[in-house]
C-alpha atoms as a PDB file:
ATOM      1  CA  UNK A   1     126.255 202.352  33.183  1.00  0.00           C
ATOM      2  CA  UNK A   2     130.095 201.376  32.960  1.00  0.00           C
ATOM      3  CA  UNK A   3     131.951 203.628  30.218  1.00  0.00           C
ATOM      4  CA  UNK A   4     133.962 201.306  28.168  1.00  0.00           C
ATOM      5  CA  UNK A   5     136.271 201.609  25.650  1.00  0.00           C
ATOM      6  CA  UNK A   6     134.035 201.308  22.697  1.00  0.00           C
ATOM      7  CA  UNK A   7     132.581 205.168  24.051  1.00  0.00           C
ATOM      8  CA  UNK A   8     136.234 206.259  24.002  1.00  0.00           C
ATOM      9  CA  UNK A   9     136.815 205.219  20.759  1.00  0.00           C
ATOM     10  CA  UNK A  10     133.778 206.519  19.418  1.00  0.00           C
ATOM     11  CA  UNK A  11     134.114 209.998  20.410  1.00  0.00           C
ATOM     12  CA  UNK A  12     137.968 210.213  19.729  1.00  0.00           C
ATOM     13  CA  UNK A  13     136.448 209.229  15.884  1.00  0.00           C
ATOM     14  CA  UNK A  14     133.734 211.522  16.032  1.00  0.00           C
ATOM     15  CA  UNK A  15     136.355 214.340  17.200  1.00  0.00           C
ATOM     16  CA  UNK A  16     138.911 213.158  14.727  1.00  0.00           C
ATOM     17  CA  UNK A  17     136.565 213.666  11.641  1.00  0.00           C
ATOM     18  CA  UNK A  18     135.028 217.124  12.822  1.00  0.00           C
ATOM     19  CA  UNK A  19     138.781 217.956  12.784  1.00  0.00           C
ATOM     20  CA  UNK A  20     139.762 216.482   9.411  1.00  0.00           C
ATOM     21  CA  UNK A  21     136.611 218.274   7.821  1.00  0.00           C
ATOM     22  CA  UNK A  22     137.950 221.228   9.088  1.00  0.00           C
ATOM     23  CA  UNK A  23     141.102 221.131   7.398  1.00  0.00           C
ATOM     24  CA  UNK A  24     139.554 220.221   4.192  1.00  0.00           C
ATOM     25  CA  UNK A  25     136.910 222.519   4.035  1.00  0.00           C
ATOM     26  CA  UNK A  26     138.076 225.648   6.095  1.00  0.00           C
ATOM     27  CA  UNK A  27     140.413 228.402   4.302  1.00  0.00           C
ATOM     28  CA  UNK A  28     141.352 230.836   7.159  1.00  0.00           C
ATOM     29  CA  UNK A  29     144.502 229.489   8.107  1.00  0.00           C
ATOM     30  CA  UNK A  30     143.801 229.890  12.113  1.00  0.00           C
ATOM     31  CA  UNK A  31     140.522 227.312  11.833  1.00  0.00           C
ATOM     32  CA  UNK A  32     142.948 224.779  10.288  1.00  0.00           C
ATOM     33  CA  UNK A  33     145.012 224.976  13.353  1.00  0.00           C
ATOM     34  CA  UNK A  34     142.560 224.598  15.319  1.00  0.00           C
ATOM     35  CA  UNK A  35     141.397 221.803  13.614  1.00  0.00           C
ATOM     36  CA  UNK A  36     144.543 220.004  13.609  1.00  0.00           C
ATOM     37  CA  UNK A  37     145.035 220.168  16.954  1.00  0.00           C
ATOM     38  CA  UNK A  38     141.363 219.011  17.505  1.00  0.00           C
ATOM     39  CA  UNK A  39     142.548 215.700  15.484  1.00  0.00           C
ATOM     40  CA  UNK A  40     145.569 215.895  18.301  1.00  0.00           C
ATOM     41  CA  UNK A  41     143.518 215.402  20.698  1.00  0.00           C
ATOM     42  CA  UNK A  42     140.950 212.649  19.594  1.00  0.00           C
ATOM     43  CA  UNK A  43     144.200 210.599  19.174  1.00  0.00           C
ATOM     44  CA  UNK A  44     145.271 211.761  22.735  1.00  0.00           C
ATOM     45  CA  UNK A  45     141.647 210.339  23.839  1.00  0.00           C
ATOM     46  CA  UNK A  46     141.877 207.214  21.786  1.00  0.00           C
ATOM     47  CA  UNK A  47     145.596 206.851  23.686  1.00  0.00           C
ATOM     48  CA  UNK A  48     143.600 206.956  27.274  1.00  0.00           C
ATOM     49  CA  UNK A  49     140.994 204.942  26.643  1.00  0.00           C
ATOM     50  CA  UNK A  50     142.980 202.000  25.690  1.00  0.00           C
ATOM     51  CA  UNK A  51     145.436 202.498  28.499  1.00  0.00           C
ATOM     52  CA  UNK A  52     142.099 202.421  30.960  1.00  0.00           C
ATOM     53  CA  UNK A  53     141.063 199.744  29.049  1.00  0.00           C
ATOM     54  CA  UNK A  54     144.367 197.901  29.282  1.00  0.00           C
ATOM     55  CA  UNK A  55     145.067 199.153  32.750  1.00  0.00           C
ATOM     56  CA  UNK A  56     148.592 200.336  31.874  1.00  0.00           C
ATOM     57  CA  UNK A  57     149.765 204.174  32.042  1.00  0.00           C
ATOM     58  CA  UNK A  58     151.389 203.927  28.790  1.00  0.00           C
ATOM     59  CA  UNK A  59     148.815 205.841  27.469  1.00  0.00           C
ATOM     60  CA  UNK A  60     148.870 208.210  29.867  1.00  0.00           C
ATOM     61  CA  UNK A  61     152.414 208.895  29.093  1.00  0.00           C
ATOM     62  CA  UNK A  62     152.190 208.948  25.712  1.00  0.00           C
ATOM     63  CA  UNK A  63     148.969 211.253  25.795  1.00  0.00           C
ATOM     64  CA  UNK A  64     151.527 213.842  28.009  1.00  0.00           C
ATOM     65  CA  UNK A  65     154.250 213.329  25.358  1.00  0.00           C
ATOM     66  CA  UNK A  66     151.717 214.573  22.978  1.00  0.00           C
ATOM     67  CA  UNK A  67     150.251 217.427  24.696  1.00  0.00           C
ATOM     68  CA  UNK A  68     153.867 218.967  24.685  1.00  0.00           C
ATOM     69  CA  UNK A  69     154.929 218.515  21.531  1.00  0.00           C
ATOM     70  CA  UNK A  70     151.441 220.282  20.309  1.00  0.00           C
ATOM     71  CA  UNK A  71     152.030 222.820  22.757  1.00  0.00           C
ATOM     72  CA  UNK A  72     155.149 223.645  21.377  1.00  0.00           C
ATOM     73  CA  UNK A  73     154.093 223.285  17.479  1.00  0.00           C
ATOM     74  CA  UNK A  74     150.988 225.822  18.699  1.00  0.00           C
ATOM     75  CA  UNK A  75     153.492 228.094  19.720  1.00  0.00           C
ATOM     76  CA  UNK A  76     155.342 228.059  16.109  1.00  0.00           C
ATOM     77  CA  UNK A  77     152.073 227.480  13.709  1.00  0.00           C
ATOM     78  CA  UNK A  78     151.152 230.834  15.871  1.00  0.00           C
ATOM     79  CA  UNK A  79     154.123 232.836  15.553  1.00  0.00           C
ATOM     80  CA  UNK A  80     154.025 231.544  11.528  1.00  0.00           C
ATOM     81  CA  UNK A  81     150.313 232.808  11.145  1.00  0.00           C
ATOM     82  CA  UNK A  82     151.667 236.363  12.732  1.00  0.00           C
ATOM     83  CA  UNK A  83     154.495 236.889  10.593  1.00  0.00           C
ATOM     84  CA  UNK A  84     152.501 235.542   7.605  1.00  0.00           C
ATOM     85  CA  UNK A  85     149.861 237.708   8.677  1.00  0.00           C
ATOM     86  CA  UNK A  86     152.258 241.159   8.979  1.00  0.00           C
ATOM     87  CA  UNK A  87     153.301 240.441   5.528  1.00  0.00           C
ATOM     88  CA  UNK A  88     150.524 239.930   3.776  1.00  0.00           C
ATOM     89  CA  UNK A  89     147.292 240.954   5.865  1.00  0.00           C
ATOM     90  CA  UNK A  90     145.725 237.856   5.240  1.00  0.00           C
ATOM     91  CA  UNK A  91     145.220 234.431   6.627  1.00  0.00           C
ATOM     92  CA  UNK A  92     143.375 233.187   3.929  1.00  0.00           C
ATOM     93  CA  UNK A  93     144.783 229.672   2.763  1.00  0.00           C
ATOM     94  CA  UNK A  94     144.804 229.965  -1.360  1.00  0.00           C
ATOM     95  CA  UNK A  95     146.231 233.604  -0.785  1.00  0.00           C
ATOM     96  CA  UNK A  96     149.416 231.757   0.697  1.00  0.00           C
ATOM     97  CA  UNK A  97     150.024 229.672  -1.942  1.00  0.00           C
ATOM     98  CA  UNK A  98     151.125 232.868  -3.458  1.00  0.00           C
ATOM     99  CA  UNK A  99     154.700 232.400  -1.162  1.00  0.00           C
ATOM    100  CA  UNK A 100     155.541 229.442  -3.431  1.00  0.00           C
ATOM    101  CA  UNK A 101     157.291 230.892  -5.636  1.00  0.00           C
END
């Protein structure tokens, strides 16, 4: 049985909405991460299956574009949850919204 693109899709979908429930529903601010960069990376997937579908490496290249830039926003939403979490010993979302104002 062939894979085709339709699979690709339907996974990166899947993935996606696990990852925007998460960010709706979740309050610990470290979950959310995680969740967005789940979403990240169903659009990554969605990226290589049409570029195997298409037989082009654009994808591909795009898909690597994206893995760095969430690398490096991983490595700020991290040090932001530390210092957030030094100053207030929590990383409980509606406890933030206290920084506001």
């Amino acid at each position: 049985m062939a894979i085709s693109i339709e699979h690709y899709l339907v996974l990166s979908a899947i993935l996606f909405l696990i990852g925007a429930f998460g960010v709706i529903t979740r309050r610990n601010i470290l979950i959310v991460l995680m969740c967005l960069e789940l979403m990240l990376n169903a659009a990554n997937l969605a990226f290589v299956g049409f570029s195997r579908a298409l037989d082009d490496m654009t994808g591909h290249i795009f898909m690597i574009m994206s893995l760095t830039v969430a690398a490096a926003e991983v490595a700020v939403g991290l040090a932001l949850v530390v210092a957030i979490y030094k100053h207030r010993e929590t990383l409980n979302i509606d406890v933030l919204k206290l920084l506001k104002g």
